[in-house]
N, C-alpha and C. Protein backbone atom coordinates (compact mmCIF):
# COMPACT_ATOMS: atom_id res chain seq x y z
N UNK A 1 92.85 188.42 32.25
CA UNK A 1 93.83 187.37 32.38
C UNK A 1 95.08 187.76 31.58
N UNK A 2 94.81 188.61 30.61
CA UNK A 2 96.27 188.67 29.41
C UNK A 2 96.72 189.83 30.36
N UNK A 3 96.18 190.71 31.13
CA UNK A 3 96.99 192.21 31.74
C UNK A 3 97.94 191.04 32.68
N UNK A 4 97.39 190.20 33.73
CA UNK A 4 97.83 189.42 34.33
C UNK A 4 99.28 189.17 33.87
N UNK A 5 98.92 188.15 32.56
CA UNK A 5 100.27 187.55 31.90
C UNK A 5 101.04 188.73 31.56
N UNK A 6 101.19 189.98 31.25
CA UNK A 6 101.46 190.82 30.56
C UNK A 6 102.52 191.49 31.30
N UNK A 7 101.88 191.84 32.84
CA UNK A 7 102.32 192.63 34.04
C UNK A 7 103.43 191.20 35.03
N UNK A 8 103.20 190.14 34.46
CA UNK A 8 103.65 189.24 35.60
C UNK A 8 105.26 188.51 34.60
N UNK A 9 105.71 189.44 33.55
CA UNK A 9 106.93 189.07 32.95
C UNK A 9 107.90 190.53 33.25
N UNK A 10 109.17 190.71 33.43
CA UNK A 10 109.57 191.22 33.65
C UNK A 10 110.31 191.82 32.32
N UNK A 11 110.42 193.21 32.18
CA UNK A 11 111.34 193.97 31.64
C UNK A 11 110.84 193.34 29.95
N UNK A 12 111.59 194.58 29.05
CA UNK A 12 110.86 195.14 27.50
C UNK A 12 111.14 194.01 26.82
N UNK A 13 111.82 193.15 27.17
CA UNK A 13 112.96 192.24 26.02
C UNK A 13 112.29 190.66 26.12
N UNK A 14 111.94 190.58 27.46
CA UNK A 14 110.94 189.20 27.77
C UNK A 14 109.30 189.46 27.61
N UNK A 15 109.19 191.05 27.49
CA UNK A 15 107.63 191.00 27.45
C UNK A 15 107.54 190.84 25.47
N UNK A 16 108.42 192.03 24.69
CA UNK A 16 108.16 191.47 23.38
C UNK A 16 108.68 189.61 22.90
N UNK A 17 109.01 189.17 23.62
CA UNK A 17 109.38 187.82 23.24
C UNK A 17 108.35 187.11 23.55
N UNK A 18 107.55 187.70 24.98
CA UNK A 18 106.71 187.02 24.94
C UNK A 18 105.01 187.21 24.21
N UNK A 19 104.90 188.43 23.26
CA UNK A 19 104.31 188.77 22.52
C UNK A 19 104.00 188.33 21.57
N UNK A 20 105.43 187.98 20.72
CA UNK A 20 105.65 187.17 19.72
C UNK A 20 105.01 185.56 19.54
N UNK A 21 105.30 185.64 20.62
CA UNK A 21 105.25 183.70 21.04
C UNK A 21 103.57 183.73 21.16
N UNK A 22 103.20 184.27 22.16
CA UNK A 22 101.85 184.40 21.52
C UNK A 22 100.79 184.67 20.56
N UNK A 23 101.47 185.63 19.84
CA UNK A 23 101.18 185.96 18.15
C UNK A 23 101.57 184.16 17.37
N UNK A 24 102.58 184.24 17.66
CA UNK A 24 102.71 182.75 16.74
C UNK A 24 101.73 181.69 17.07
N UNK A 25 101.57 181.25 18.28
CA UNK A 25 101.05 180.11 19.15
C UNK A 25 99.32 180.86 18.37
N UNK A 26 98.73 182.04 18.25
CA UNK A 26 97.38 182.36 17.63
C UNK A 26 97.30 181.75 16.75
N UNK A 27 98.61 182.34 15.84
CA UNK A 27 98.51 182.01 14.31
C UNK A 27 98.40 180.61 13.71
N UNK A 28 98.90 179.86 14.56
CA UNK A 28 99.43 178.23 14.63
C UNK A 28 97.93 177.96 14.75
N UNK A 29 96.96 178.78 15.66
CA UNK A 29 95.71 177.92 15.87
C UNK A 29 95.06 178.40 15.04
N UNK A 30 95.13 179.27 14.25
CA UNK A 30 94.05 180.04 13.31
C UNK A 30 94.41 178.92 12.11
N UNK A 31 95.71 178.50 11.89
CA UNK A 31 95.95 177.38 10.45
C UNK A 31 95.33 176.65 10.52
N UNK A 32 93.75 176.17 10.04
CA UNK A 32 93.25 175.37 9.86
C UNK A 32 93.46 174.32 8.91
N UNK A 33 94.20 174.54 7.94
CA UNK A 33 94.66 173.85 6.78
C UNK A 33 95.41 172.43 6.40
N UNK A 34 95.67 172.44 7.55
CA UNK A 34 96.89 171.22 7.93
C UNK A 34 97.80 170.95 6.82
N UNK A 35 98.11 172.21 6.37
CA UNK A 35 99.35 172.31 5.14
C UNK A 35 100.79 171.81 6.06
N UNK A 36 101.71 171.64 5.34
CA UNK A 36 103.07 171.61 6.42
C UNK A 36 103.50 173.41 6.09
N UNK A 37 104.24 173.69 6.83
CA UNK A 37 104.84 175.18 6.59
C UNK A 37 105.26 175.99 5.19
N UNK A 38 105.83 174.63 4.57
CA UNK A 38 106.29 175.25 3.15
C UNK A 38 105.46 175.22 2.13
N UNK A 39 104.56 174.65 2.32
CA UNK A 39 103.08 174.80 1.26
C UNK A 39 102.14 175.62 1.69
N UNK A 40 102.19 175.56 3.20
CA UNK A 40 101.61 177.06 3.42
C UNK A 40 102.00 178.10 2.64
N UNK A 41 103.45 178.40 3.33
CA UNK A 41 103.83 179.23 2.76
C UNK A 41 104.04 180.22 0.89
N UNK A 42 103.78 178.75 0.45
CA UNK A 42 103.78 178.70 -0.88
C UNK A 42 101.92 179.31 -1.36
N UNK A 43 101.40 178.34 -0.91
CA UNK A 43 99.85 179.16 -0.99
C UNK A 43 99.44 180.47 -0.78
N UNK A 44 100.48 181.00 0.26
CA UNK A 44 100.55 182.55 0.39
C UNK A 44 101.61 183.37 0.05
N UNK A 45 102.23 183.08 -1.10
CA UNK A 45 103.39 183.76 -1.58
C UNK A 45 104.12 184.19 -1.21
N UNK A 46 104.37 183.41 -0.40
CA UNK A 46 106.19 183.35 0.35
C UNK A 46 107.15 182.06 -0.12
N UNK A 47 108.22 182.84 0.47
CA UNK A 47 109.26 181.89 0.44
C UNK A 47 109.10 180.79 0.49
N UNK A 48 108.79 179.39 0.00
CA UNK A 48 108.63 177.87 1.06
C UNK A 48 109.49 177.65 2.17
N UNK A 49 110.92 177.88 2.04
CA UNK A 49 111.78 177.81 3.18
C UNK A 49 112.79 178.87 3.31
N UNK A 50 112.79 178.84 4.46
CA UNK A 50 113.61 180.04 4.80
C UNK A 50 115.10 180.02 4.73
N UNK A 51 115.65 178.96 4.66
CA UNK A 51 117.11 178.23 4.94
C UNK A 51 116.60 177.45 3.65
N UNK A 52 118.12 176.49 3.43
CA UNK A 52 118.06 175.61 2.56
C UNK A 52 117.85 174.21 3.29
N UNK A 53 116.93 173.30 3.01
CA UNK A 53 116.41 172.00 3.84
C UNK A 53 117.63 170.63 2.79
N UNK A 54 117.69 171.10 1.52
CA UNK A 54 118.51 169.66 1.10
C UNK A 54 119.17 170.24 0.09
N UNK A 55 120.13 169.28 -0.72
CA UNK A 55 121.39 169.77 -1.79
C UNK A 55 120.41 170.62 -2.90
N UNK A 56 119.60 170.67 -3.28
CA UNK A 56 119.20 170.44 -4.24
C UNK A 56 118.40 172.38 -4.15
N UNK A 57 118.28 173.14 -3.06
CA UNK A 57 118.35 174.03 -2.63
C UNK A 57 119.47 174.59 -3.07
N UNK A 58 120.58 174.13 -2.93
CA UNK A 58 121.95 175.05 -3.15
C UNK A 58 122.47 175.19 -4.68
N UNK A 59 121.75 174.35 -5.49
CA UNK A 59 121.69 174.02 -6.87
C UNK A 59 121.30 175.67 -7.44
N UNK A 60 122.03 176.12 -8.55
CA UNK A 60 121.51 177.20 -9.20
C UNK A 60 120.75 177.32 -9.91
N UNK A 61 119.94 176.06 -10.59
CA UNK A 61 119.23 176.08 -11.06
C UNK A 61 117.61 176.60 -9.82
N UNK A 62 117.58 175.79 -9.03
CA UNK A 62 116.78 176.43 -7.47
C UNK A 62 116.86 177.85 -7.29
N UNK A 63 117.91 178.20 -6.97
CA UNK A 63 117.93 179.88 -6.80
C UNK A 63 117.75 180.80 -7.82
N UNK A 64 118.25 180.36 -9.04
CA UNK A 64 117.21 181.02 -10.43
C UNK A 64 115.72 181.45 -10.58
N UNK A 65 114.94 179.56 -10.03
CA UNK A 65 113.62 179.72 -10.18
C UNK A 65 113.01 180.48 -8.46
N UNK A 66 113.81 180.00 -7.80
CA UNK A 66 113.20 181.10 -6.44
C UNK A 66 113.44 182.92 -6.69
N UNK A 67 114.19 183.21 -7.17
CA UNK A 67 114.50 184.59 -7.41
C UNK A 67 113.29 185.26 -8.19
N UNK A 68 113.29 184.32 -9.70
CA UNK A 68 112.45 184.50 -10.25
C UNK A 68 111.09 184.49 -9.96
N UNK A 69 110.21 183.96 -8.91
CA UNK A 69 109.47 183.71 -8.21
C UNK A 69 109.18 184.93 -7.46
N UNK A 70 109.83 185.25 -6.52
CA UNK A 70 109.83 185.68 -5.21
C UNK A 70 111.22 187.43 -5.48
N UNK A 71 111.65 187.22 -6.21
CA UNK A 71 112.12 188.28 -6.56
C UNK A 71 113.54 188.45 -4.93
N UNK A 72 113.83 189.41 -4.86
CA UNK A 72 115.15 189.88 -3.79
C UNK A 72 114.18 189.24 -2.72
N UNK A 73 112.91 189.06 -2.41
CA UNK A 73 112.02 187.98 -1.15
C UNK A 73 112.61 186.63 -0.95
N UNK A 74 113.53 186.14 -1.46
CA UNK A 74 114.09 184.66 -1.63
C UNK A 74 115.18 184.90 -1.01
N UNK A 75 115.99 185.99 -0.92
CA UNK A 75 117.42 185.90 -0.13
C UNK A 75 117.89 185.36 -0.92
N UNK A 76 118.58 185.40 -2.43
CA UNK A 76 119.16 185.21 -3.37
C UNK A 76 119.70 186.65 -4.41
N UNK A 77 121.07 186.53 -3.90
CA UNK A 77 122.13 187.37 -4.67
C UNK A 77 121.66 187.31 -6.44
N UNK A 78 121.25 188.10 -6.81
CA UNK A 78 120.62 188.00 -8.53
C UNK A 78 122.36 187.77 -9.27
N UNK A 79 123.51 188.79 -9.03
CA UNK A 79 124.33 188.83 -9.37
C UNK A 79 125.29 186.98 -9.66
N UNK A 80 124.79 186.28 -8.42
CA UNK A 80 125.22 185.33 -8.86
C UNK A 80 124.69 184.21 -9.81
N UNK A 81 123.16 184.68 -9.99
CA UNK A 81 122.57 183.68 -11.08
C UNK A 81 123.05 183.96 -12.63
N UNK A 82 123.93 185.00 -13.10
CA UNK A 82 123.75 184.65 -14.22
C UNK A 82 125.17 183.71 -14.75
N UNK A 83 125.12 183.67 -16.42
CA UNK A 83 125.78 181.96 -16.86
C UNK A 83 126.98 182.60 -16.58
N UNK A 84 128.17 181.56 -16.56
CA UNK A 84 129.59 181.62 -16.85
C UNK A 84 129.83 181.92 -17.93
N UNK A 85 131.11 182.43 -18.05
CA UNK A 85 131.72 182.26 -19.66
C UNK A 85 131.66 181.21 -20.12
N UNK A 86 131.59 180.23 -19.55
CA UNK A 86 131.91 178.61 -20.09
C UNK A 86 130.49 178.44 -20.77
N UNK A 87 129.27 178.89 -19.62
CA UNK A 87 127.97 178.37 -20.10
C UNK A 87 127.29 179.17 -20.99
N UNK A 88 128.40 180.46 -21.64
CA UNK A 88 127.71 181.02 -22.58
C UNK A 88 128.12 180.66 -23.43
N UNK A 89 129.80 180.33 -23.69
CA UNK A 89 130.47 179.62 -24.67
C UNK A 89 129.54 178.06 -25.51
N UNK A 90 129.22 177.41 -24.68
CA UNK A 90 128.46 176.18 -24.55
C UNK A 90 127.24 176.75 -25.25
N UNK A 91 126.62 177.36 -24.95
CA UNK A 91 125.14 177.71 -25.05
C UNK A 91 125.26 177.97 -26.76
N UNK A 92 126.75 178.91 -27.29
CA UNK A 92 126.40 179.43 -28.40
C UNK A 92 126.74 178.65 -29.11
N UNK A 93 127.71 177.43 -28.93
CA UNK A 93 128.39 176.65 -30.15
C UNK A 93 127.11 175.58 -30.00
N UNK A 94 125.95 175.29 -28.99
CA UNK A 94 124.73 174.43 -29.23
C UNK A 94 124.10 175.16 -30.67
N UNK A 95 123.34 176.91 -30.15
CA UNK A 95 123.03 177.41 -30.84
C UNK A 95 123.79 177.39 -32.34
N UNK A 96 125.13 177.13 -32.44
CA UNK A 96 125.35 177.57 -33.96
C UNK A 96 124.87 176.46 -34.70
N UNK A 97 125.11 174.69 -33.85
CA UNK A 97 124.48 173.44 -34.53
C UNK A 97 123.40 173.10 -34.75
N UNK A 98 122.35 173.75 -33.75
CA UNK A 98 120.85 174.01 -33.94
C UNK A 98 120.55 174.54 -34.62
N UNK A 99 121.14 175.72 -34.94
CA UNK A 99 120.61 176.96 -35.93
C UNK A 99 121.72 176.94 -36.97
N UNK A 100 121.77 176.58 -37.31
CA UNK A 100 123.66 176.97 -38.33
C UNK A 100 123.24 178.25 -39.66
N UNK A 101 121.52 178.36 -39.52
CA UNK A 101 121.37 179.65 -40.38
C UNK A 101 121.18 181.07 -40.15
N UNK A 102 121.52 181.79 -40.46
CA UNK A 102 121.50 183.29 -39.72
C UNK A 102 119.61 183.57 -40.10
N UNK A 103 119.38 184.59 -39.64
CA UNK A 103 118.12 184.84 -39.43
C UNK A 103 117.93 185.49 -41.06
N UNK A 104 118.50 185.76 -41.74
CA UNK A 104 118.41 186.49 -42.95
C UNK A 104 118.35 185.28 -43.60
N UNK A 105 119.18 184.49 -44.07
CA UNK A 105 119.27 183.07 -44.53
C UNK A 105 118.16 182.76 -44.31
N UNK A 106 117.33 182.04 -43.10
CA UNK A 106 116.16 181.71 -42.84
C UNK A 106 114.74 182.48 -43.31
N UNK A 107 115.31 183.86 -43.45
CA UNK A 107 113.79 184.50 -44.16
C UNK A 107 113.81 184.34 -45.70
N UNK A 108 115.35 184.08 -46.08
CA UNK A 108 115.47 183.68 -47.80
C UNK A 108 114.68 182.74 -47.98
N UNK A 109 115.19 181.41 -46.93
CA UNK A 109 114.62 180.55 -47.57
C UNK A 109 113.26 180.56 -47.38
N UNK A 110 112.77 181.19 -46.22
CA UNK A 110 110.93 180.60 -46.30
C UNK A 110 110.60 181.48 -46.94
N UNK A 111 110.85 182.62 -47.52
CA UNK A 111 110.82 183.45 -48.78
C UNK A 111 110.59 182.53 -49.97
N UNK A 112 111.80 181.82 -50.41
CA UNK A 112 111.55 180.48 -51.31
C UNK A 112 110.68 179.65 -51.40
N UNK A 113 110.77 178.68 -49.96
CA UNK A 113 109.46 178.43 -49.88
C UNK A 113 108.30 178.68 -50.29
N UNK A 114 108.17 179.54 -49.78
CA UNK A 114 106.59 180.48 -49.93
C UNK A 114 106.51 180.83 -51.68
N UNK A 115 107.29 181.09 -52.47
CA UNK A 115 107.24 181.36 -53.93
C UNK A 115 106.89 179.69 -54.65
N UNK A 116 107.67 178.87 -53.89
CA UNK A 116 107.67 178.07 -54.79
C UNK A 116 106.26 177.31 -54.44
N UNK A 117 106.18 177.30 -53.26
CA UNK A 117 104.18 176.66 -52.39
C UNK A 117 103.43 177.38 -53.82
N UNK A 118 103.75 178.62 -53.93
CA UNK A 118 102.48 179.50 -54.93
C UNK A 118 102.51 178.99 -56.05
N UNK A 119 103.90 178.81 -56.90
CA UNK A 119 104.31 178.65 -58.22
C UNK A 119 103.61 177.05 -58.28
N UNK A 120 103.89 176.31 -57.58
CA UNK A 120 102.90 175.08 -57.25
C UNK A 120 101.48 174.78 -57.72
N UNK A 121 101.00 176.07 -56.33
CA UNK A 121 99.14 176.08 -56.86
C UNK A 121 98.95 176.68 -58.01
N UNK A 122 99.63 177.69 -58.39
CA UNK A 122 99.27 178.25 -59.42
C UNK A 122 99.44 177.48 -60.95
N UNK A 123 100.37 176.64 -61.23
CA UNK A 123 100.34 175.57 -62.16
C UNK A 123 99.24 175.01 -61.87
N UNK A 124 98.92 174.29 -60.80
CA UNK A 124 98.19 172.94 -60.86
C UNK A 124 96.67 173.61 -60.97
N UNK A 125 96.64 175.13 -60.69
CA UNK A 125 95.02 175.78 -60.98
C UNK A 125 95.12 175.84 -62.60
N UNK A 126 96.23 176.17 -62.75
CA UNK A 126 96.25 176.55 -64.79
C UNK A 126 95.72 174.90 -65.37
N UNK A 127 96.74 173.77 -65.08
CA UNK A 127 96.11 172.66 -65.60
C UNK A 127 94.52 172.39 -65.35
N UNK A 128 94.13 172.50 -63.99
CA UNK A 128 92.41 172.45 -63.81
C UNK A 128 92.14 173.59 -64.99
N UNK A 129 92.53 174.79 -65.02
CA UNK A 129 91.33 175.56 -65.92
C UNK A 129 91.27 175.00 -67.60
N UNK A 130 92.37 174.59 -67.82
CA UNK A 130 92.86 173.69 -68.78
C UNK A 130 92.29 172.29 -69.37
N UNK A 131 91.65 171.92 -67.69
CA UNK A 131 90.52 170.51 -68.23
C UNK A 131 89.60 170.81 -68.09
N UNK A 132 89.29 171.48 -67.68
CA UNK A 132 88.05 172.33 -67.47
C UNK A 132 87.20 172.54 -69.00
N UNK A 133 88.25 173.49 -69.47
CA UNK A 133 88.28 173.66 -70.59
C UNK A 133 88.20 172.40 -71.68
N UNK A 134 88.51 171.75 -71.78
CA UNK A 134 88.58 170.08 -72.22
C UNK A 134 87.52 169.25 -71.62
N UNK A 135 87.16 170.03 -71.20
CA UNK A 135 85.97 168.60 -70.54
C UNK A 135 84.57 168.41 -71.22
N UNK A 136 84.32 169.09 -72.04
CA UNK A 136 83.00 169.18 -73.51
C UNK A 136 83.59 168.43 -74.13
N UNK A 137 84.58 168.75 -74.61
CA UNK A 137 85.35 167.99 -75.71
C UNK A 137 84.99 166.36 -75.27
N UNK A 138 86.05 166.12 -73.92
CA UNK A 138 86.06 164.51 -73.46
C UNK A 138 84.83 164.25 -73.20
N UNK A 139 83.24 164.70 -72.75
CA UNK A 139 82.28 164.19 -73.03
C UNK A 139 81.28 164.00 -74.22
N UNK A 140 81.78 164.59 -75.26
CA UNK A 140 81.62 164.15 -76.58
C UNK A 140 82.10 162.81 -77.15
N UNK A 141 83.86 162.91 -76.46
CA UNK A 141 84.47 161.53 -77.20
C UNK A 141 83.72 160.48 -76.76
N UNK A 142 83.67 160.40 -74.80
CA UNK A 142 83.05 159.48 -74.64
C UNK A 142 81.61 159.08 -74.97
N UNK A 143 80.89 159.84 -75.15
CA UNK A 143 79.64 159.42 -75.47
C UNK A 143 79.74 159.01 -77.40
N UNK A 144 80.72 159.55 -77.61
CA UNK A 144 80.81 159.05 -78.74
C UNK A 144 81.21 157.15 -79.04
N UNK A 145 82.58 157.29 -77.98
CA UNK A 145 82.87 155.69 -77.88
C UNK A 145 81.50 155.08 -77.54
N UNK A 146 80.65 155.59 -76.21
CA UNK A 146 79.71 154.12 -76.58
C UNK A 146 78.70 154.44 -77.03
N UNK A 147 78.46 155.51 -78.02
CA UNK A 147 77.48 155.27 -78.95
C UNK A 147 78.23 154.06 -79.99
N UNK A 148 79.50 154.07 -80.31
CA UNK A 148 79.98 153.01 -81.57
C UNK A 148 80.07 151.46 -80.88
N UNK A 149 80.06 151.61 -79.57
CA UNK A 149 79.88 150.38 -78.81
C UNK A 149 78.20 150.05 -79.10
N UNK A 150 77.07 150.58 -78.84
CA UNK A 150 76.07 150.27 -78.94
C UNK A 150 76.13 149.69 -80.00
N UNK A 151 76.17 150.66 -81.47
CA UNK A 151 76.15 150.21 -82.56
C UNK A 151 76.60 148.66 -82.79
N UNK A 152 78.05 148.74 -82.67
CA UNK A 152 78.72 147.11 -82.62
C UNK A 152 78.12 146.05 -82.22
N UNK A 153 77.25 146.32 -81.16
CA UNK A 153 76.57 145.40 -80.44
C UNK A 153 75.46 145.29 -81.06
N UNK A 154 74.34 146.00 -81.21
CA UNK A 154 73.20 145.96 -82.23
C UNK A 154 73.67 145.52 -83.12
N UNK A 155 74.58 145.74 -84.28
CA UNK A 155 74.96 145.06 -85.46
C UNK A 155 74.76 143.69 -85.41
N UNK A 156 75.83 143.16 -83.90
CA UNK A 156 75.71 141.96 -83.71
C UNK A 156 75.01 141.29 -82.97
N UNK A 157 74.19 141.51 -82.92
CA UNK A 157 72.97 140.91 -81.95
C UNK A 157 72.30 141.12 -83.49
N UNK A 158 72.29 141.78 -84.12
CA UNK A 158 71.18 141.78 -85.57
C UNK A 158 71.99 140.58 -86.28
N UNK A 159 73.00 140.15 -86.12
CA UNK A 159 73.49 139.34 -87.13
C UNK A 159 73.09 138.14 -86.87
N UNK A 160 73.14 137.85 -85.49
CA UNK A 160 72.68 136.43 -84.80
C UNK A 160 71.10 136.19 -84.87
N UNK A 161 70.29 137.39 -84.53
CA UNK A 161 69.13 137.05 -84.65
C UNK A 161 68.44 136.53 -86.28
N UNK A 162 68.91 137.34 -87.06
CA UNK A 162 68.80 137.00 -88.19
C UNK A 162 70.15 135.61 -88.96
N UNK A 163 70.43 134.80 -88.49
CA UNK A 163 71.05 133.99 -88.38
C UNK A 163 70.35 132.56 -87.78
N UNK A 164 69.55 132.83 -86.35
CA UNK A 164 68.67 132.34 -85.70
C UNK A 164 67.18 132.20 -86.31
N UNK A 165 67.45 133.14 -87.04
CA UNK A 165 65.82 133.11 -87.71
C UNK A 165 65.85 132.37 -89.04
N UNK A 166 67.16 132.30 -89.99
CA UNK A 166 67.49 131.50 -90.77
C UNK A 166 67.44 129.88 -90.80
N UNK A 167 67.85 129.71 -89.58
CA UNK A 167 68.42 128.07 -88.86
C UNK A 167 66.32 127.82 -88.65
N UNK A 168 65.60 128.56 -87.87
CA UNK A 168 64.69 128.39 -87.99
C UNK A 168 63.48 127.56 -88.74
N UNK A 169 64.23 128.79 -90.13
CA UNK A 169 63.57 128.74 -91.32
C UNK A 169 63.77 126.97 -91.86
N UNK A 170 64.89 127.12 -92.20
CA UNK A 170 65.40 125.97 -92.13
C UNK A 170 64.67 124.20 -91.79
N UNK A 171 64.40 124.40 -90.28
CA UNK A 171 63.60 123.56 -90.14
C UNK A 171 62.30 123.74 -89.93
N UNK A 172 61.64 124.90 -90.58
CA UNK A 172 60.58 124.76 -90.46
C UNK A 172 59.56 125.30 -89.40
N UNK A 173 60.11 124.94 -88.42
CA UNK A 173 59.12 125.39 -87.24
C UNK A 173 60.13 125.90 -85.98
N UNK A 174 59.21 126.74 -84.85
CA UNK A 174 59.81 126.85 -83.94
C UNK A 174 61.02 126.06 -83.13
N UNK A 175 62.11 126.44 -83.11
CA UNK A 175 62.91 125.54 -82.64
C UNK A 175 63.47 126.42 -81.21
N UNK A 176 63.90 125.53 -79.74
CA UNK A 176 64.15 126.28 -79.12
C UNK A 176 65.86 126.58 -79.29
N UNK A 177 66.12 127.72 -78.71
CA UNK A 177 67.19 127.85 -79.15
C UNK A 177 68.29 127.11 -78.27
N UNK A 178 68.43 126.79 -77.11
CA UNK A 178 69.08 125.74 -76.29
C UNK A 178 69.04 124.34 -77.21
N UNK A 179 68.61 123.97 -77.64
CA UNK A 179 68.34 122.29 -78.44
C UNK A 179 70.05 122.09 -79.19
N UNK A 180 70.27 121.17 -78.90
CA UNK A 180 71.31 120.27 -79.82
C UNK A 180 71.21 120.53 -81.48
N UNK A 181 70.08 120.52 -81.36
CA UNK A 181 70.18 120.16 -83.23
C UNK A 181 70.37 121.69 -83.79
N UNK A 182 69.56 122.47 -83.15
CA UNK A 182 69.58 123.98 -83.32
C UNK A 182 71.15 124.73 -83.29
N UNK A 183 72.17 124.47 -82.15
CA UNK A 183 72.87 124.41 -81.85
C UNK A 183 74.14 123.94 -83.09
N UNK A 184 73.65 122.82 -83.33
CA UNK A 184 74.43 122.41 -84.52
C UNK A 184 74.59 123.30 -85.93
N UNK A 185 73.47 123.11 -85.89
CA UNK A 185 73.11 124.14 -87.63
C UNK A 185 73.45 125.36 -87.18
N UNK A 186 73.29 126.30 -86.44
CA UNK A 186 73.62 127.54 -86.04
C UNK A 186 75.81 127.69 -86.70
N UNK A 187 76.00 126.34 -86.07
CA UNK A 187 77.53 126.55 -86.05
C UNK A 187 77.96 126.07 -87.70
N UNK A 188 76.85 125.48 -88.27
CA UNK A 188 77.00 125.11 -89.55
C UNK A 188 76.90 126.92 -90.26
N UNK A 189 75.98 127.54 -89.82
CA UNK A 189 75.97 128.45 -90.43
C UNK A 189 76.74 129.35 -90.18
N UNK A 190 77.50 129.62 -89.43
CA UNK A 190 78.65 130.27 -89.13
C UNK A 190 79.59 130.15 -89.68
């Protein structure tokens, strides 16, 4: 049937046209994907469009990233992507307000930085080895403070009991120590 179609078009110019058309019309049925053309195309690393479809195509920022992409395959003049004088002018007086330090300047200072971060730890390790060192000492004092706290307290707890045992004496017999009368004489004896 294809010798048929093949032999029944006339002359070189309608038979490759009509070659083509059939190559395409295959290819069309082999796309199973139901991509639209330009995501096809994109899935197989081509161009997405062949022409420009909207403004935003003619934008240089577009033909930058297609070039870059797709390389001289984009039909994009490289010569015309790069900046203007204007947009290099622009670019460097951003750069001088962003950066206003030269790269030498900037290694001074995190040079500085970096001395003074050390000079930092290195004090604050000298004071630790420093209490470190002090720290027998301060658990002496303290165990010393409440050993003289105990004492104070025993003293006075010895003063009351024997005070209590006086008031006792006093009347004679067991007295409880909550009672009024007990209570009284206690403050008498005070």
């Amino acid at each position: 049937v294809l010798s048929e179609e093949l032999y029944s078009v006339s002359g070189d110019d309608n038979l490759e046209a009509y070659l083509e058309e059939k190559e395409a019309e295959i290819e069309r049925k082999r796309n199973k994907s139901m991509l639209r053309p330009q995501h096809y195309n994109i899935l197989h690393g081509k161009v997405p469009y062949d022409e420009p479809k909207c403004d935003i195509h003619y934008s240089l920022r577009y033909k930058r990233r297609m070039f870059g992409r797709y390389g001289y395959e984009s039909g994009v003049n490289p010569g015309a992507l790069w900046p203007s004088a204007e947009e290099i002018n622009e670019r460097t007086e951003y750069e001088k307000v962003s950066f206003p330090y030269t790269i030498m300047e900037m290694w001074e200072r995190a040079r500085q930085r970096r001395e003074n971060e050390e000079r930092l730890i290195q004090e604050r390790q000298a004071k630790l080895t420093s209490n470190i060192k002090k720290l027998e000492q301060w658990k002496q004092e303290i165990a010393a403070r409440a050993a003289k706290k105990m004492q104070v307290a025993a003293a006075a707890k010895a003063k009351k009991d024997a005070l209590i045992e006086e008031v006792r004496r006093h009347f004679g017999f067991k007295v409880d120590p909550k009672d009024e009368k007990f209570k009284e004489m206690l403050l008498q004896k005070e």
